[in-house]
Protein backbone atom coordinates (compact mmCIF):
# COMPACT_ATOMS: atom_id res chain seq x y z
CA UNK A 1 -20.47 3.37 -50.47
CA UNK A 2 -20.86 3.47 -46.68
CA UNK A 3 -18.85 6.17 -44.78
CA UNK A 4 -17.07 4.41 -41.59
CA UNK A 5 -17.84 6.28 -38.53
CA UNK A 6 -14.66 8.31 -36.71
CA UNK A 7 -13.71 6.96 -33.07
CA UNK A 8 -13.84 10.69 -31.45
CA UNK A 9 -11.62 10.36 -27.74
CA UNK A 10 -11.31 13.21 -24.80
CA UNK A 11 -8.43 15.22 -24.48
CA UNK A 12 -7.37 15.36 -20.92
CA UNK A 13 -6.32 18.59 -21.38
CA UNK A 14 -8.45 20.70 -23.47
CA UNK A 15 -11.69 18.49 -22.44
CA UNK A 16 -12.39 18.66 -26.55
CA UNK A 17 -13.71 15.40 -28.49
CA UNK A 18 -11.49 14.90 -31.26
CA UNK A 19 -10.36 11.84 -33.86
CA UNK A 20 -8.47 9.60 -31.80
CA UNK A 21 -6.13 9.25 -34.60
CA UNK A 22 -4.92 13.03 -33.35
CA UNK A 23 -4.74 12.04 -30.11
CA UNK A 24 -1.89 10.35 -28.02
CA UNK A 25 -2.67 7.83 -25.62
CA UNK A 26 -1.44 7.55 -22.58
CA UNK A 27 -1.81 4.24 -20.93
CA UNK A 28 -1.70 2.59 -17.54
CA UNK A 29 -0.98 -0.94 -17.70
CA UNK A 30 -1.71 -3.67 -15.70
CA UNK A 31 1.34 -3.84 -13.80
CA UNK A 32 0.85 0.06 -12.76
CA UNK A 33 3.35 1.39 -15.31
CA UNK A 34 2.15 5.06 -16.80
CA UNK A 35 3.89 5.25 -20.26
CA UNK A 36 3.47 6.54 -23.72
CA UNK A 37 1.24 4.25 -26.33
CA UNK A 38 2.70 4.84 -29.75
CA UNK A 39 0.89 2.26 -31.18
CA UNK A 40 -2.81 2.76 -29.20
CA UNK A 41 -3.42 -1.29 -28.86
CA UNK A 42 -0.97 -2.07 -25.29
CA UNK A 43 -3.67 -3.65 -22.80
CA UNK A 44 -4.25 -1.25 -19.71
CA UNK A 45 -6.52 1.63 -19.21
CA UNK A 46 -5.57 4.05 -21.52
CA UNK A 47 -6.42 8.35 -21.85
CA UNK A 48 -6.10 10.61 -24.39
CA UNK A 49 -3.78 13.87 -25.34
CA UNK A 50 -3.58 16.24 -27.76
CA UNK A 51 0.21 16.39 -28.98
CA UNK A 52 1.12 19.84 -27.91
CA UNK A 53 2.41 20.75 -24.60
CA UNK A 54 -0.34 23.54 -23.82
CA UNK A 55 -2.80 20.27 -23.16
CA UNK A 56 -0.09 18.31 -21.57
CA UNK A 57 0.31 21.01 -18.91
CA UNK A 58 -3.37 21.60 -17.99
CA UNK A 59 -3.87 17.90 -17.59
CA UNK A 60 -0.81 17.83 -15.09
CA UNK A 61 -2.05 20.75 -13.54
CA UNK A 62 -5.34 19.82 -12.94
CA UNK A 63 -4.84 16.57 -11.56
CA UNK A 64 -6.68 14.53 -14.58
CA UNK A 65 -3.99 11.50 -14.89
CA UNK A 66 -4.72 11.10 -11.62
CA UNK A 67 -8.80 10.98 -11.55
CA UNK A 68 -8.31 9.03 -15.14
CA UNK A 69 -6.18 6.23 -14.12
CA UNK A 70 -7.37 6.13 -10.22
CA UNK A 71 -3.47 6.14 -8.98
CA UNK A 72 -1.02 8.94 -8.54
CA UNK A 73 1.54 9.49 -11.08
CA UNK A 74 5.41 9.67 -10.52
CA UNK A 75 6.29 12.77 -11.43
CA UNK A 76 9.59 11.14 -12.89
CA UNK A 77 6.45 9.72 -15.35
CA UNK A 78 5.31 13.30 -16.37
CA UNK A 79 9.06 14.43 -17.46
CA UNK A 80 9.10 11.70 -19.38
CA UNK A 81 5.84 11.87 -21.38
CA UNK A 82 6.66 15.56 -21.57
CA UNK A 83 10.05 14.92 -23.35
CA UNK A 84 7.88 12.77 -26.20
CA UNK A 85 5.67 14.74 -26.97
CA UNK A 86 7.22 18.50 -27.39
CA UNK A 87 9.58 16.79 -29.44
């Protein structure tokens, strides 16, 4: 039997490689919307996050939406993605 091989993503926080299953992705779509991907498949440029707030926090504070999706985030956006994924 052949063992499928694991898509491994970048957490913009931590900077680890994990499963992307673990990871949340964040997308920017072609319209310039920032949002939430629950399902990982919306078209757009999409980023990576582990589901805790502690990654969440050092990606805001370090400015990596920013450099990942090449526009500035509203921070109306950030309060937003933080509510979904503490919860």
């Amino acid at each position: 039997m052949k063992t499928r091989k694991v898509p491994m993503r970048m957490c913009l926080g931590c900077q680890e490689m994990k499963p992307k299953k673990e990871l949340l992705r964040v997308v920017r779509t072609p319209e310039g919307v920032v949002e939430l991907d629950p399902t990982g498949k919306r078209n757009g440029r999409g980023a990576y996050l582990c589901p805790n707030s502690v990654c969440f926090q050092a990606a805001v504070k370090e400015r990596r939406f920013r450099k990942a999706f090449g526009v500035d985030v509203d921070p109306a956006v950030f309060a937003n993605l933080e509510g979904k994924i503490t919860s």
